[in-house]
Protein backbone atom coordinates (compact mmCIF):
# COMPACT_ATOMS: atom_id res chain seq x y z
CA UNK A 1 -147.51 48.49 131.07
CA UNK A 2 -151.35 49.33 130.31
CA UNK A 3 -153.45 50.88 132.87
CA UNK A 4 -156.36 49.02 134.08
CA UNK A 5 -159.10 50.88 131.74
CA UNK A 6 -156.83 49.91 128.82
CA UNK A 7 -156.80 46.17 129.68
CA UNK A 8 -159.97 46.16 129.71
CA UNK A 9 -160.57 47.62 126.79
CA UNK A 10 -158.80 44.99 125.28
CA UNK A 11 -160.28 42.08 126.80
CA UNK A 12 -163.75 43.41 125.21
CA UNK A 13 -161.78 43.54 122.07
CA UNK A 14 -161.22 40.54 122.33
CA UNK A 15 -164.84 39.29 123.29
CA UNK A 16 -166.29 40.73 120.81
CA UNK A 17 -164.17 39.19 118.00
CA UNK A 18 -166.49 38.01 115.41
CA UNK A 19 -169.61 39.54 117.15
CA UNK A 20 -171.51 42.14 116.59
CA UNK A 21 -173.06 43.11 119.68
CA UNK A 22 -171.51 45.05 122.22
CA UNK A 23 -169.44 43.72 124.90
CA UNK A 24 -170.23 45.49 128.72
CA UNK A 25 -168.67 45.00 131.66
CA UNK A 26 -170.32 42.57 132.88
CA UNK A 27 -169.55 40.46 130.24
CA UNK A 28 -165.59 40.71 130.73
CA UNK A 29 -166.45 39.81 134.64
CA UNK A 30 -167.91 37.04 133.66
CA UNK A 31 -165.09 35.87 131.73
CA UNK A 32 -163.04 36.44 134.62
CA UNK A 33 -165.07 34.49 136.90
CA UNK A 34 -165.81 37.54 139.42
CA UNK A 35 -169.12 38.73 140.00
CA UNK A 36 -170.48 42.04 138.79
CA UNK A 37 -170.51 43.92 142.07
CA UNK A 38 -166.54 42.53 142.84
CA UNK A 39 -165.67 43.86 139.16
CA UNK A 40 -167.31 47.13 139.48
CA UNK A 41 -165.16 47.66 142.86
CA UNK A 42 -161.89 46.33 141.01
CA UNK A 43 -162.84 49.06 138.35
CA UNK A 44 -163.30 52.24 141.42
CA UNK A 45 -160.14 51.30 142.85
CA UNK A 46 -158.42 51.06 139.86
CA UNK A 47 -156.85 47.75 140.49
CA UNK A 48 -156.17 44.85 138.64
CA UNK A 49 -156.97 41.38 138.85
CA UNK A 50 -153.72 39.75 137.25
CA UNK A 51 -154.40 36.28 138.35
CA UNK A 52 -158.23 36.13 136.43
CA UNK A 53 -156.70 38.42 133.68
CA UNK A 54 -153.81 35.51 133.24
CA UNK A 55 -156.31 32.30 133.78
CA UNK A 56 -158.70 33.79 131.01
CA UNK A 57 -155.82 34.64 128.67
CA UNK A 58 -154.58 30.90 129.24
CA UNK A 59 -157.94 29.50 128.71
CA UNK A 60 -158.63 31.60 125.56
CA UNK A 61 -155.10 30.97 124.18
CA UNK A 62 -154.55 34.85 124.00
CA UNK A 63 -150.87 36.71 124.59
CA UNK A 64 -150.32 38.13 127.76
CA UNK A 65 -148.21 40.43 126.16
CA UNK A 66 -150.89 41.65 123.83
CA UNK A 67 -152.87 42.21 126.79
CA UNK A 68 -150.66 43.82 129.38
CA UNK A 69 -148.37 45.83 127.23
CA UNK A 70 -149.12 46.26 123.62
């Protein structure tokens, strides 16, 4: 299973599909539907938000799998 940096890494991947401009960190909270300040304390204690990680892979149709393990 990924570490929490690595997820996120991926979830920018994602995010930034087909775009060209960079994809920060508060772009991926806002995809998760938590505020900036709540991410940036999710990211110093190295925790992870499984149930907004799962919701936005559901709503983007995007494999868990890919995201959590891969």
């Amino acid at each position: 299973m990924r570490d929490f940096e690595s997820i996120i890494k991926e979830l920018k991947s994602h995010l930034s599909s087909g775009k060209k401009k960079k994809v920060l960190d508060k772009d991926v909270a806002d995809a998760l539907e938590i505020s900036q300040a709540n991410f940036a304390t999710i990211k110093r204690r190295n925790t992870t938000p499984y149930k907004n990680i799962l919701e936005f892979c559901y709503k983007e149709e995007l494999s868990c799998t890919k995201v959590f393990f891969e």
